[in-house]
N, C-alpha and C. Protein backbone atom coordinates (compact mmCIF):
# COMPACT_ATOMS: atom_id res chain seq x y z
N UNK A 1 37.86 17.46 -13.94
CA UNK A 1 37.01 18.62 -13.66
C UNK A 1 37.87 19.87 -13.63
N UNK A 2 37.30 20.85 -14.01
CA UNK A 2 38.33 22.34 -14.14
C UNK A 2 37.64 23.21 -13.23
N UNK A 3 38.71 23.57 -12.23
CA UNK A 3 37.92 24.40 -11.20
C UNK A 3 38.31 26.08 -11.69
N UNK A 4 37.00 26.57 -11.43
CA UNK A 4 37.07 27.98 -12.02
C UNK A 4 36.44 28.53 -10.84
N UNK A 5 36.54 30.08 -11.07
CA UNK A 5 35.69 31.34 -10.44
C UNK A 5 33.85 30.63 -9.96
N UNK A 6 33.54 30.22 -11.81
CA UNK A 6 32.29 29.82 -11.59
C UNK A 6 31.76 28.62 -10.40
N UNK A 7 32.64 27.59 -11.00
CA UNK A 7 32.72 26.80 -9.98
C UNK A 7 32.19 26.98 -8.67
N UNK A 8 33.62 27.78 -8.28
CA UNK A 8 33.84 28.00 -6.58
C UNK A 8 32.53 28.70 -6.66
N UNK A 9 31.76 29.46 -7.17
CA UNK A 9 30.74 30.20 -6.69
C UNK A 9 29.92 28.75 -6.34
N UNK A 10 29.90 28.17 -6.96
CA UNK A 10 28.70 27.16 -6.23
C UNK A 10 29.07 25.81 -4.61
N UNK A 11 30.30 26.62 -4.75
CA UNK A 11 30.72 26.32 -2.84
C UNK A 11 29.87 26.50 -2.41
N UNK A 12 28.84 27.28 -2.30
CA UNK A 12 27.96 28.37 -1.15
C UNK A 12 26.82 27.25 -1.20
N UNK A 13 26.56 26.20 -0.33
CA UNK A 13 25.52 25.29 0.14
C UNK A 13 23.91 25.69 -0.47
N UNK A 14 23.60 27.14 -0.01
CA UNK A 14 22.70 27.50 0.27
C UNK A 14 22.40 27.46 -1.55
N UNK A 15 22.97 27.90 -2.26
CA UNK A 15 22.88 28.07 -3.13
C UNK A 15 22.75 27.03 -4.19
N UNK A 16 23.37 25.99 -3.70
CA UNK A 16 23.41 24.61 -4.38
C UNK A 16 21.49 24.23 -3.75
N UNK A 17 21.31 24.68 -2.70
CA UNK A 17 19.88 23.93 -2.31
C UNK A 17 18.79 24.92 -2.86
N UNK A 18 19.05 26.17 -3.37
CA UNK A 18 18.49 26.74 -3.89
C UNK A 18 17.96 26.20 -5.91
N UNK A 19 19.20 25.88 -6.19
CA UNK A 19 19.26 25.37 -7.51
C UNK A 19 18.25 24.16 -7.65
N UNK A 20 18.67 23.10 -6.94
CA UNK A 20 18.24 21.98 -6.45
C UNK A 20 16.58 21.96 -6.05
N UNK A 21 16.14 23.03 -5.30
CA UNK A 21 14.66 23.31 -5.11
C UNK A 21 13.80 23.95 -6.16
N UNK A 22 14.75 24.33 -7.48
CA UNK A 22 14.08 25.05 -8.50
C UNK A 22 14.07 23.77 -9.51
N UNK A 23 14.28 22.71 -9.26
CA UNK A 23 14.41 21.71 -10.71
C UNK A 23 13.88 20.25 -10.64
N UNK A 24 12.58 20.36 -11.26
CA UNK A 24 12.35 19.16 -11.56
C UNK A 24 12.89 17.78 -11.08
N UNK A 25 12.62 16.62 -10.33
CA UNK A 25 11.49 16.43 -9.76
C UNK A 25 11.43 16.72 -8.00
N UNK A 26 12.69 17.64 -7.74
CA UNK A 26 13.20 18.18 -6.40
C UNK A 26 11.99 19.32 -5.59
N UNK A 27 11.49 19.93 -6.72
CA UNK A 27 10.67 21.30 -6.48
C UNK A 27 9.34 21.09 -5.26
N UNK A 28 9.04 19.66 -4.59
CA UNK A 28 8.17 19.89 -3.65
C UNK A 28 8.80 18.43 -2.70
N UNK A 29 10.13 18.60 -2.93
CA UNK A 29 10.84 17.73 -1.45
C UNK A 29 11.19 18.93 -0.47
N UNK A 30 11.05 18.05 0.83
CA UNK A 30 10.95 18.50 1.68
C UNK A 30 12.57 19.25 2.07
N UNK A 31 12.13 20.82 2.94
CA UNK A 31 13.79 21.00 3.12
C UNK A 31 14.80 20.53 3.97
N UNK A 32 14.29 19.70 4.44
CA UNK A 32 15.60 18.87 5.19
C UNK A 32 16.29 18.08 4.07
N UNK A 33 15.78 17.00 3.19
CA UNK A 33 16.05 16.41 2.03
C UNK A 33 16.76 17.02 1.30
N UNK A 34 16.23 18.16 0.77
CA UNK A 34 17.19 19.17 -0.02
C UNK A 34 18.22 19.63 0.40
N UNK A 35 18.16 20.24 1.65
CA UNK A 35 19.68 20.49 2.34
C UNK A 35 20.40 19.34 2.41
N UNK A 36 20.14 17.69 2.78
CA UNK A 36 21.05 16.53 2.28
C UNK A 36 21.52 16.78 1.24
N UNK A 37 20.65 16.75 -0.04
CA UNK A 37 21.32 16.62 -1.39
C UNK A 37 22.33 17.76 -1.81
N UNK A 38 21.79 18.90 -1.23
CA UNK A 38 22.73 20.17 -1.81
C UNK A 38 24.12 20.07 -0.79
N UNK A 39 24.12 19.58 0.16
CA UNK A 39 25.39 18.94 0.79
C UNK A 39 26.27 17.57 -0.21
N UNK A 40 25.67 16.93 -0.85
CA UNK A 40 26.33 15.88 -1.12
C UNK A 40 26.73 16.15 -2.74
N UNK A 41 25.99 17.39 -3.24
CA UNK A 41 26.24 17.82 -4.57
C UNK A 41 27.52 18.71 -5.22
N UNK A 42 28.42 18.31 -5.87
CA UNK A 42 29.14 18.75 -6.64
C UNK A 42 28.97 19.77 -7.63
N UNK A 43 30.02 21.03 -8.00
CA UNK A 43 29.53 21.66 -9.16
C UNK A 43 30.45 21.13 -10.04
N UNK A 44 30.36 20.88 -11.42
CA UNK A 44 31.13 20.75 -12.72
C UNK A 44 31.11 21.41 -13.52
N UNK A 45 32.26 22.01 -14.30
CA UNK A 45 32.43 22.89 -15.44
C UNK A 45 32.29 21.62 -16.56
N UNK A 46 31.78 22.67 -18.11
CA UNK A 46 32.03 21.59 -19.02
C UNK A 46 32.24 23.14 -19.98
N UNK A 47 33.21 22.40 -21.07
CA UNK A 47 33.49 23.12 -21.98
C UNK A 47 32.06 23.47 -23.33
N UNK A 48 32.33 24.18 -24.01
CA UNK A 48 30.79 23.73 -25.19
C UNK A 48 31.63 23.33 -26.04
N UNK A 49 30.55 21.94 -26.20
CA UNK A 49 30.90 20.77 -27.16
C UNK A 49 31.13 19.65 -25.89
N UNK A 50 31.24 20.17 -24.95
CA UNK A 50 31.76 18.58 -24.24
C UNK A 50 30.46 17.94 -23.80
N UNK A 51 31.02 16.31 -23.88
CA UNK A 51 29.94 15.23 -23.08
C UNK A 51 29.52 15.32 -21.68
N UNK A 52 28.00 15.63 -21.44
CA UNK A 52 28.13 15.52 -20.50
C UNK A 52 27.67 14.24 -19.77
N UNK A 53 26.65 13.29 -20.40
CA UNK A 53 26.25 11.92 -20.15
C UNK A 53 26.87 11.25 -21.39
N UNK A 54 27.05 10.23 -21.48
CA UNK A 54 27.33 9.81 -22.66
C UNK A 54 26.19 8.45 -22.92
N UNK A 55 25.65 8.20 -24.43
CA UNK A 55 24.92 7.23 -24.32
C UNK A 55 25.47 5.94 -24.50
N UNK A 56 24.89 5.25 -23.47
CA UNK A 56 25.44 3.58 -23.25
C UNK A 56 26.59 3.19 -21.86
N UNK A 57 26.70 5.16 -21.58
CA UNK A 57 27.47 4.88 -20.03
C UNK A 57 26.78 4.35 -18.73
N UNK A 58 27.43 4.41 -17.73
CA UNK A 58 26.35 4.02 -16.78
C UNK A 58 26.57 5.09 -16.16
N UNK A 59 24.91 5.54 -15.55
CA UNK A 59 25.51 7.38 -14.73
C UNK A 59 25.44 6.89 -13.36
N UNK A 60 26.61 7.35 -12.47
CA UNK A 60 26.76 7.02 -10.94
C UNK A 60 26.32 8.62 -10.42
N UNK A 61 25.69 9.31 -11.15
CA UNK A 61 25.15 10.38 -10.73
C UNK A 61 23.86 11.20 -11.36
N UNK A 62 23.07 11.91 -10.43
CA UNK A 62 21.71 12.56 -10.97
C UNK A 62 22.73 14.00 -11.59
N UNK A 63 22.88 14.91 -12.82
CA UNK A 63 23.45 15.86 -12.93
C UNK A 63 21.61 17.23 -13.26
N UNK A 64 22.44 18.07 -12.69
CA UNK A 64 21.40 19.53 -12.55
C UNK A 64 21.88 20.16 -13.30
N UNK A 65 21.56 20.68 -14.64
CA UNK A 65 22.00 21.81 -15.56
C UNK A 65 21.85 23.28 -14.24
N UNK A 66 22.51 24.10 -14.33
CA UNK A 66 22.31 25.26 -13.41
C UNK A 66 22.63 26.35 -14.52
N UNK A 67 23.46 26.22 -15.48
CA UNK A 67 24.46 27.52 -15.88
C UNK A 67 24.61 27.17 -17.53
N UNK A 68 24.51 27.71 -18.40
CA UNK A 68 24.34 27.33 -19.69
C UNK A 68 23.35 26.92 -20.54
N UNK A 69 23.61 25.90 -21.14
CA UNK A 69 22.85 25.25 -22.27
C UNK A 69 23.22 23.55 -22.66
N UNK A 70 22.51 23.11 -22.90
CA UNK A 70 22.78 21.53 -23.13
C UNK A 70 21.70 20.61 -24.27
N UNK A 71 22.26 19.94 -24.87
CA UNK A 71 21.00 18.96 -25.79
C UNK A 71 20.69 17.90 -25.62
N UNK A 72 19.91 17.16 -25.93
CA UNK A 72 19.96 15.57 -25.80
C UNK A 72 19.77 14.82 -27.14
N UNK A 73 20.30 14.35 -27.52
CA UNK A 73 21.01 13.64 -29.06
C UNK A 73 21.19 12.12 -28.71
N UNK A 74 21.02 11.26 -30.23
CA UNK A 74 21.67 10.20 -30.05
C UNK A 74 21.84 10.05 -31.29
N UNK A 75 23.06 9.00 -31.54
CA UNK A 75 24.02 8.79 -32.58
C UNK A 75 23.89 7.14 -33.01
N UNK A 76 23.98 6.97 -34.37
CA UNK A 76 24.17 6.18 -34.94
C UNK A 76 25.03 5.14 -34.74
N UNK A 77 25.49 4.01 -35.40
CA UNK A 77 26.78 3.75 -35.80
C UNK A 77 27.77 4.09 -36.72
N UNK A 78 26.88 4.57 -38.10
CA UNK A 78 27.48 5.23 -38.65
C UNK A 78 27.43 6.82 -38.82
N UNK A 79 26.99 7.33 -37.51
CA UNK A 79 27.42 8.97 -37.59
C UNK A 79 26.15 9.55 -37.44
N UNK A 80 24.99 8.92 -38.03
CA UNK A 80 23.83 9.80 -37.90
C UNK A 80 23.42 10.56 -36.47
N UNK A 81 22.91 11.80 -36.64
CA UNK A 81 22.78 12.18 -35.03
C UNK A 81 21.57 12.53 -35.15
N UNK A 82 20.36 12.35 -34.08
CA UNK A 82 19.53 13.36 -33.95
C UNK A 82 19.38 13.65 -32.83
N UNK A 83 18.77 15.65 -33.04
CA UNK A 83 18.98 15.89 -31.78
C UNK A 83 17.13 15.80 -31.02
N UNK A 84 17.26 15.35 -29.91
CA UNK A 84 15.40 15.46 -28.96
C UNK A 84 15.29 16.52 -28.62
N UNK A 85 16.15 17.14 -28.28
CA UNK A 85 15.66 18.04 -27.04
C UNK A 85 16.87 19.20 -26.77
N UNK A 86 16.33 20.46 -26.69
CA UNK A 86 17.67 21.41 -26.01
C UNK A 86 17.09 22.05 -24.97
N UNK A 87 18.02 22.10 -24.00
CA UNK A 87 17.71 22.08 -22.55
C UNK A 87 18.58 23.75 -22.09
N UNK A 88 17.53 24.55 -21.29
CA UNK A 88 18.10 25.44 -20.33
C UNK A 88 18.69 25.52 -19.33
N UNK A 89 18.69 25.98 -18.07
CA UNK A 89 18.99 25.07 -16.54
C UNK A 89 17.69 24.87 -15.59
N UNK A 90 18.03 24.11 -15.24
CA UNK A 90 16.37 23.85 -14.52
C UNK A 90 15.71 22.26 -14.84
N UNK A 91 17.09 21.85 -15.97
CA UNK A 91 17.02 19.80 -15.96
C UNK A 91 18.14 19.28 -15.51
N UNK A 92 17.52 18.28 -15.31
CA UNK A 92 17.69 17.08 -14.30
C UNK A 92 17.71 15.96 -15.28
N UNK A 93 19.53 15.39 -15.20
CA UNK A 93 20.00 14.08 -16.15
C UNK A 93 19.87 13.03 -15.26
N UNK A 94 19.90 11.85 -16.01
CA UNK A 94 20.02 10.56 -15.18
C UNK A 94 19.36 9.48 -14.17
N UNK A 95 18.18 10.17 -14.12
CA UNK A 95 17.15 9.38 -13.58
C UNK A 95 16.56 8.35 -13.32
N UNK A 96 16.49 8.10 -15.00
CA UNK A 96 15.90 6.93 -15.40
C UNK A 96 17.35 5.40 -15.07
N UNK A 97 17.89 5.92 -15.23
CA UNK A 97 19.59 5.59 -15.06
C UNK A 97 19.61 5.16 -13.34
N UNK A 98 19.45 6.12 -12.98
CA UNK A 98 19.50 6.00 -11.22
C UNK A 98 18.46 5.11 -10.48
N UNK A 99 17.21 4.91 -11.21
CA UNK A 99 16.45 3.94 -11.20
C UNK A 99 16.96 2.40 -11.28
N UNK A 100 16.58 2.22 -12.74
CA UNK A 100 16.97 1.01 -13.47
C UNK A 100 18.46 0.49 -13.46
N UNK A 101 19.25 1.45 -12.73
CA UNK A 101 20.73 1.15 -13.33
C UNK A 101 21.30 0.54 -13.91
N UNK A 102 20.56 1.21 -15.48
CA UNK A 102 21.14 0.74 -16.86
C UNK A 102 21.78 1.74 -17.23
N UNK A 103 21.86 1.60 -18.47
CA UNK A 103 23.17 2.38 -19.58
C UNK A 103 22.58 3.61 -19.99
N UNK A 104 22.47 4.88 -20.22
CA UNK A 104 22.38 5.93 -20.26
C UNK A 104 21.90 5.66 -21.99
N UNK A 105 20.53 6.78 -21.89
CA UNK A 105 19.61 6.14 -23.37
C UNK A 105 20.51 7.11 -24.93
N UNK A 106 20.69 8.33 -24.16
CA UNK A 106 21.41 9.38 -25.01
C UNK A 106 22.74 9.86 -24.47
N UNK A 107 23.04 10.81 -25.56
CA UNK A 107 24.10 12.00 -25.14
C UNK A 107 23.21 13.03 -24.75
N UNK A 108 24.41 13.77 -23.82
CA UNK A 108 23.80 15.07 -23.27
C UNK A 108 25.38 16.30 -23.51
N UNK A 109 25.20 16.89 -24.31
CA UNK A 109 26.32 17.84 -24.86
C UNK A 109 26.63 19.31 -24.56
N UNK A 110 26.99 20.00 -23.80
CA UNK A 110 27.17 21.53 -23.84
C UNK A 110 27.29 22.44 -24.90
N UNK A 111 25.98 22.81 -24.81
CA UNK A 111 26.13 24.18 -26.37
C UNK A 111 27.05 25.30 -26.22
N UNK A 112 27.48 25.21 -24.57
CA UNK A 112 28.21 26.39 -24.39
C UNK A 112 28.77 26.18 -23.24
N UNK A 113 29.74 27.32 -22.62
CA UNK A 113 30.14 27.10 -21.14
C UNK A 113 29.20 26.82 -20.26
N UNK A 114 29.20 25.48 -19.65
CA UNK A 114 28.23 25.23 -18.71
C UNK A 114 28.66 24.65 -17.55
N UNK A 115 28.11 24.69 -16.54
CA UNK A 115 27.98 24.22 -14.86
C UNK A 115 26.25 22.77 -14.88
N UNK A 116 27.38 21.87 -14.19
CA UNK A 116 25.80 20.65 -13.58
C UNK A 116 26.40 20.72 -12.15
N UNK A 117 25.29 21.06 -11.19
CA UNK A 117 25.81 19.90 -10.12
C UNK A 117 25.37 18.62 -10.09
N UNK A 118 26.81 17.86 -9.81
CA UNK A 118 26.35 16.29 -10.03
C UNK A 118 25.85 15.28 -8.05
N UNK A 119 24.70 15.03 -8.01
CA UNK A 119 24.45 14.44 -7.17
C UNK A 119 24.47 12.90 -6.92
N UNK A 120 25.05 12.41 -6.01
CA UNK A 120 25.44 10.86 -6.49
C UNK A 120 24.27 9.95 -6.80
N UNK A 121 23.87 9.18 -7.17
CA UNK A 121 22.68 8.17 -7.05
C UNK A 121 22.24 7.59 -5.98
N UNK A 122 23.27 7.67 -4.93
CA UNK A 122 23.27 6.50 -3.94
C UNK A 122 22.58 8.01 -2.89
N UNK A 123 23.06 8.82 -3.54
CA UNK A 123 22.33 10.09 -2.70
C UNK A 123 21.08 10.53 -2.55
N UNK A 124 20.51 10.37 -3.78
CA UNK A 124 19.02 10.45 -4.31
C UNK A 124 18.54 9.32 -3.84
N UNK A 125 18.97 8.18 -3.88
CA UNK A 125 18.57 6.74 -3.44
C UNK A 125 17.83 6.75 -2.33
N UNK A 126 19.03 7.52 -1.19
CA UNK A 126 18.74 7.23 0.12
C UNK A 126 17.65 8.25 0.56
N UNK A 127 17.11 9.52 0.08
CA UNK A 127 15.93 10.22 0.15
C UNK A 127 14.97 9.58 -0.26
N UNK A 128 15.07 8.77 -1.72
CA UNK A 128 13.51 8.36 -1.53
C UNK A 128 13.38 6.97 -0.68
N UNK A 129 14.08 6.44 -0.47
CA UNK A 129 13.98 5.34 0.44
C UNK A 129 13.58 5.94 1.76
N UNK A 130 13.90 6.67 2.32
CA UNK A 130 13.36 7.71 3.51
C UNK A 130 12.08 7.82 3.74
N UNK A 131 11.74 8.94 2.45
CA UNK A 131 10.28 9.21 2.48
C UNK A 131 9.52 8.38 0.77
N UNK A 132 9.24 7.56 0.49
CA UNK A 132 8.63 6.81 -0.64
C UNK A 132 7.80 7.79 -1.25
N UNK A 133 6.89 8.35 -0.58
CA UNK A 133 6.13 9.43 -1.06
C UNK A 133 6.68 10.53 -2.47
N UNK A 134 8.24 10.89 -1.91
CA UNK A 134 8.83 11.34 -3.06
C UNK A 134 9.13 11.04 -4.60
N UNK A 135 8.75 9.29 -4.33
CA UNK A 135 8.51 8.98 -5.81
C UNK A 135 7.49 9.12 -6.79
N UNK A 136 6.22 9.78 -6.29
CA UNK A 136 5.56 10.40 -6.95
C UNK A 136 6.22 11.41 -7.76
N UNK A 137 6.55 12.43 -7.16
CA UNK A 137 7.20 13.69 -8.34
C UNK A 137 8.42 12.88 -9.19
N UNK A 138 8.88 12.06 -9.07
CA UNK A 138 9.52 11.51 -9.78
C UNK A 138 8.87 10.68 -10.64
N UNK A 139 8.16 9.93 -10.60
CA UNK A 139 6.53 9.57 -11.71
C UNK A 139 6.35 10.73 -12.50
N UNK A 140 5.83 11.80 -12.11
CA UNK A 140 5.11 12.64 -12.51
C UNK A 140 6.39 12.81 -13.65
N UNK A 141 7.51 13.80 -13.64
CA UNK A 141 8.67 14.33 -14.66
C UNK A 141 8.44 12.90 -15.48
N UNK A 142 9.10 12.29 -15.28
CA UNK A 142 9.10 10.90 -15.87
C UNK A 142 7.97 10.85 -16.93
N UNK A 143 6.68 10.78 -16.34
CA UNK A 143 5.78 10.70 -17.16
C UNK A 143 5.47 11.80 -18.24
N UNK A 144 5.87 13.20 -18.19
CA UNK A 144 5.98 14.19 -18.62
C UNK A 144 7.20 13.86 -19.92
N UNK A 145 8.10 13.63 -19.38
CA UNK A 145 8.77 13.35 -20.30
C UNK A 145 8.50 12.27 -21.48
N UNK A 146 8.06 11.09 -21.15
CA UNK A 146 7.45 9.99 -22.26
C UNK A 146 6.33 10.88 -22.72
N UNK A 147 5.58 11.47 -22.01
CA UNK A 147 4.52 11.60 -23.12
C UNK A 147 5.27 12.96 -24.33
N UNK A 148 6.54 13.99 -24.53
CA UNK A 148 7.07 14.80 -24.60
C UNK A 148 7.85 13.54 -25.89
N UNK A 149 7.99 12.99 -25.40
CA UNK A 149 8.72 11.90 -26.76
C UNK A 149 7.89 10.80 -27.24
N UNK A 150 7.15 10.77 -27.16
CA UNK A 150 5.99 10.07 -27.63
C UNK A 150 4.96 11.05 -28.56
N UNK A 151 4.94 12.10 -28.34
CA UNK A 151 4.84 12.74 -29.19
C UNK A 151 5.70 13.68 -30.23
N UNK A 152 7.51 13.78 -29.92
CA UNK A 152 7.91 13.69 -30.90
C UNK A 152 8.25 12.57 -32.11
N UNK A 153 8.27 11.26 -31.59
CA UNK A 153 8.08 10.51 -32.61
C UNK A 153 6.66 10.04 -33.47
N UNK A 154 5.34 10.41 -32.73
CA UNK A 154 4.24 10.27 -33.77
C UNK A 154 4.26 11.71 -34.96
N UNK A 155 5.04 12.86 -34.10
CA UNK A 155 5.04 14.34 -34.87
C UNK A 155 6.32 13.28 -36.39
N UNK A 156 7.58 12.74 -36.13
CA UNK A 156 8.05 12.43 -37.24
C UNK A 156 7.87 11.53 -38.21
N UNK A 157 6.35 10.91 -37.54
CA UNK A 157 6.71 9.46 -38.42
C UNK A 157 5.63 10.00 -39.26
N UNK A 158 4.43 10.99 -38.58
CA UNK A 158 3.17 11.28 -39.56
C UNK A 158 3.11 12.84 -39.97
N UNK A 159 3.54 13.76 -39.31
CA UNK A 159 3.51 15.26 -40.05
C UNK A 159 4.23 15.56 -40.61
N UNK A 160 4.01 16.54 -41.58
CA UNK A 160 4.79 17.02 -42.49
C UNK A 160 5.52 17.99 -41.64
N UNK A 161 6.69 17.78 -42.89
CA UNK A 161 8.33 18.67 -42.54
C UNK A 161 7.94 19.98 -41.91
N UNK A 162 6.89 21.10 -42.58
CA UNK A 162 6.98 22.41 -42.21
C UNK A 162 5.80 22.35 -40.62
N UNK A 163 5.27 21.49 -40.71
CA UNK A 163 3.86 21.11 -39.50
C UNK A 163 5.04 20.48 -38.27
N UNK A 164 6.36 19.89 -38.63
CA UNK A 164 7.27 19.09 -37.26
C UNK A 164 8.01 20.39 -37.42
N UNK A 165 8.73 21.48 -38.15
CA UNK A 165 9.41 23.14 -37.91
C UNK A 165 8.44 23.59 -36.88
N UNK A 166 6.99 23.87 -37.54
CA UNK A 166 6.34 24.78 -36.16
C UNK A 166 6.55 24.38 -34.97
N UNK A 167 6.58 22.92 -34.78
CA UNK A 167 6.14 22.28 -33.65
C UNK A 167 7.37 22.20 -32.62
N UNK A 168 8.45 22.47 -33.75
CA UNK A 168 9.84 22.13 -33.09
C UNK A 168 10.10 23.54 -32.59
N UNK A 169 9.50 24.88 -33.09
CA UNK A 169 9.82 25.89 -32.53
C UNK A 169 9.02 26.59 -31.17
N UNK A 170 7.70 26.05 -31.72
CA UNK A 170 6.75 26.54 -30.23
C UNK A 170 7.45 25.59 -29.36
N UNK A 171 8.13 24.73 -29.14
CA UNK A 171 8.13 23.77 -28.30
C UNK A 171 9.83 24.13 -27.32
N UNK A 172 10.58 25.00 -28.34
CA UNK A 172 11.72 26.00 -27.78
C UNK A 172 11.28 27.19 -27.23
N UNK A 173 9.93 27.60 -27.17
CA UNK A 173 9.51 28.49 -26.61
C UNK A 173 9.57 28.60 -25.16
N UNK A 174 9.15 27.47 -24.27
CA UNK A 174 9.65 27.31 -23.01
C UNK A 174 10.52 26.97 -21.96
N UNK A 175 11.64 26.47 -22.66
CA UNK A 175 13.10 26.30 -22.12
C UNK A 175 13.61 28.02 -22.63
N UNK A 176 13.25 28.53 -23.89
CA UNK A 176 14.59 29.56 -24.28
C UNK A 176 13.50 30.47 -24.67
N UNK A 177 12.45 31.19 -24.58
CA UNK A 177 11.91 31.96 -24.86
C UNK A 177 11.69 33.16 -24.35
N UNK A 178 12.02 34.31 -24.54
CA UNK A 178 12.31 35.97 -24.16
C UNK A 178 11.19 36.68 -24.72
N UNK A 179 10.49 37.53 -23.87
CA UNK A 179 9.81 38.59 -24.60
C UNK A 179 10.06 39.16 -25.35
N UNK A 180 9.84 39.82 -26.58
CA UNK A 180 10.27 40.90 -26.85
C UNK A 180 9.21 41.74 -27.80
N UNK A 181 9.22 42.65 -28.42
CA UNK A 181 8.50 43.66 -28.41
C UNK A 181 7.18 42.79 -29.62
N UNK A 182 6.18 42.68 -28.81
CA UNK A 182 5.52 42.01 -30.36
C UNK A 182 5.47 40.98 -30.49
N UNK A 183 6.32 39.79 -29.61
CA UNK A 183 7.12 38.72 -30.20
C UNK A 183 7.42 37.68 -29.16
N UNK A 184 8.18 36.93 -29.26
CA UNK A 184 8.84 36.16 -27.97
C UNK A 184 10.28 35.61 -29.05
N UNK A 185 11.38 35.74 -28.86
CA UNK A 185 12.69 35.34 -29.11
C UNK A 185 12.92 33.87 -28.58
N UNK A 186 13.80 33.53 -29.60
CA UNK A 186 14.31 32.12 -28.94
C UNK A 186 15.51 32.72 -28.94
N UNK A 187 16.12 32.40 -27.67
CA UNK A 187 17.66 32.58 -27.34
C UNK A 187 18.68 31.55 -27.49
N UNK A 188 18.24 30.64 -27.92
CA UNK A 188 19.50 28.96 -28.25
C UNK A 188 19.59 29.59 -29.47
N UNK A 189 20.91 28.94 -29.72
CA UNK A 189 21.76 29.79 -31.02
C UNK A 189 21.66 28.20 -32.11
N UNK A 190 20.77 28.17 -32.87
CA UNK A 190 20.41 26.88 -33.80
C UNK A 190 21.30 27.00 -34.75
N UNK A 191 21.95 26.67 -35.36
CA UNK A 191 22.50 26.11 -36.72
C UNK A 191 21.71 25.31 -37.63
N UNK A 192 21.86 25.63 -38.77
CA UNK A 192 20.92 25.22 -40.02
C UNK A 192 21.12 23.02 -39.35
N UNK A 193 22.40 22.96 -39.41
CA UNK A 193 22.79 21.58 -38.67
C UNK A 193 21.88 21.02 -38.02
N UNK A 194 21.79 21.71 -36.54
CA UNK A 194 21.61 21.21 -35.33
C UNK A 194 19.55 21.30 -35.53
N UNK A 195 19.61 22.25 -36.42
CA UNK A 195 17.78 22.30 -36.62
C UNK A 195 17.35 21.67 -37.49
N UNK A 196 17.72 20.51 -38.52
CA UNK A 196 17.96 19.38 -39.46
C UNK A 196 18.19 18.26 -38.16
N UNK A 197 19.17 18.33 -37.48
CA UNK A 197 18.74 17.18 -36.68
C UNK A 197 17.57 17.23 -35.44
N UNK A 198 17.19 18.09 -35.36
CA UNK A 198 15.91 18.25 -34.37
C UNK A 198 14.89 17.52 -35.22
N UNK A 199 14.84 18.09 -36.47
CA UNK A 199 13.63 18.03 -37.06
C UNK A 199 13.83 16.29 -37.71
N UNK A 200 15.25 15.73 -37.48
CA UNK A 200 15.14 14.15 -38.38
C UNK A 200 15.07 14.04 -39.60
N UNK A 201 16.01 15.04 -39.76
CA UNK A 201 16.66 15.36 -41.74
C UNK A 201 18.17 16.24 -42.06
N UNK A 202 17.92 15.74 -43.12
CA UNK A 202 19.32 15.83 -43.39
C UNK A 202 19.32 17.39 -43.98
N UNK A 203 20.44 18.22 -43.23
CA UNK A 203 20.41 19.64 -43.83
C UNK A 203 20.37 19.93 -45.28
């Protein structure tokens, strides 16, 4: 881990429980809970380009995007990549992982200088074992998410190329989308590359 300026800024507790209360499936636990977790949470630097889950690892931690940009990809054996998903801050890795404690389904990569705080499993564990109730909002993301990839794979197996572009761009509209005059901007910086593997083709 590389401790920086940024870093140390996320010393400040309050601030870690602040992050933590803005992100999916944390946003209606209770604040005693949250002040646990934002106590037991770590910040991490990652370089862009670096791993931040890797697929087929096992994650001994829930990680919180806070600061940057990140994707979710998976790779071939022989090299093929595609990418699912590009992420703002405000997600939440490892879940499904912290559950099942199996092997991590994808990669999760830094598009740029980024910060996760990483929360242990055994940390998250012991909240919902506390209050059970909390596994509802954890259903809920969960379920949000399958149905979110369940419909990107019926979008690749049956629409056409320029009908899965629209779909792939309204759908960057709400992680990275900016007003602007007339308009709404996407702010993730795509490469002809990285938008060939969204879409499940070859540039």
């Amino acid at each position: 881990m590389v401790v920086s300026a940024e870093t140390r800024g996320w010393a400040d507790e309050s601030r870690r429980e602040r992050a933590i209360a803005a992100t999916p499936p944390f946003t209606s636990w209770p604040a005693a809970a949250l002040q646990r977790l934002a106590r037991a949470a770590r910040a991490r630097r990652y370089a862009a380009g670096e791993v931040l889950c890797r697929q087929g690892a096992r994650a001994d931690s829930v990680s919180i995007l806070v600061l940057g940009s990140a994707e979710s990809s998976m790779s071939s054996a022989d090299g093929r990549r595609i990418v699912l998903k590009l992420d703002a801050p405000g997600r939440a890795y490892g879940l499904v992982s912290m559950i099942d404690r199996g092997a991590l389904t994808n990669d999760m990569v830094a598009l740029e200088p980024s910060i996760t705080l990483e929360i242990s499993c055994s940390a998250v564990r012991a909240e919902l074992a506390a209050d059970p109730a909390l596994w509802e909002s954890v259903a809920r993301l969960l379920n949000m998410r399958s149905r979110y990839y369940l419909e990107q794979m019926r979008s690749f197996t049956l629409d056409s190329l320029p009908a899965r572009a629209a779909s792939l761009l309204l759908g960057l509209l709400e992680p990275a989308g900016r007003g602007a005059t007339g308009s709404v901007a996407i702010e993730f910086r795509l490469t002809q590359q990285r938008f060939a593997e969204m879409l499940g083709v070859t540039r």
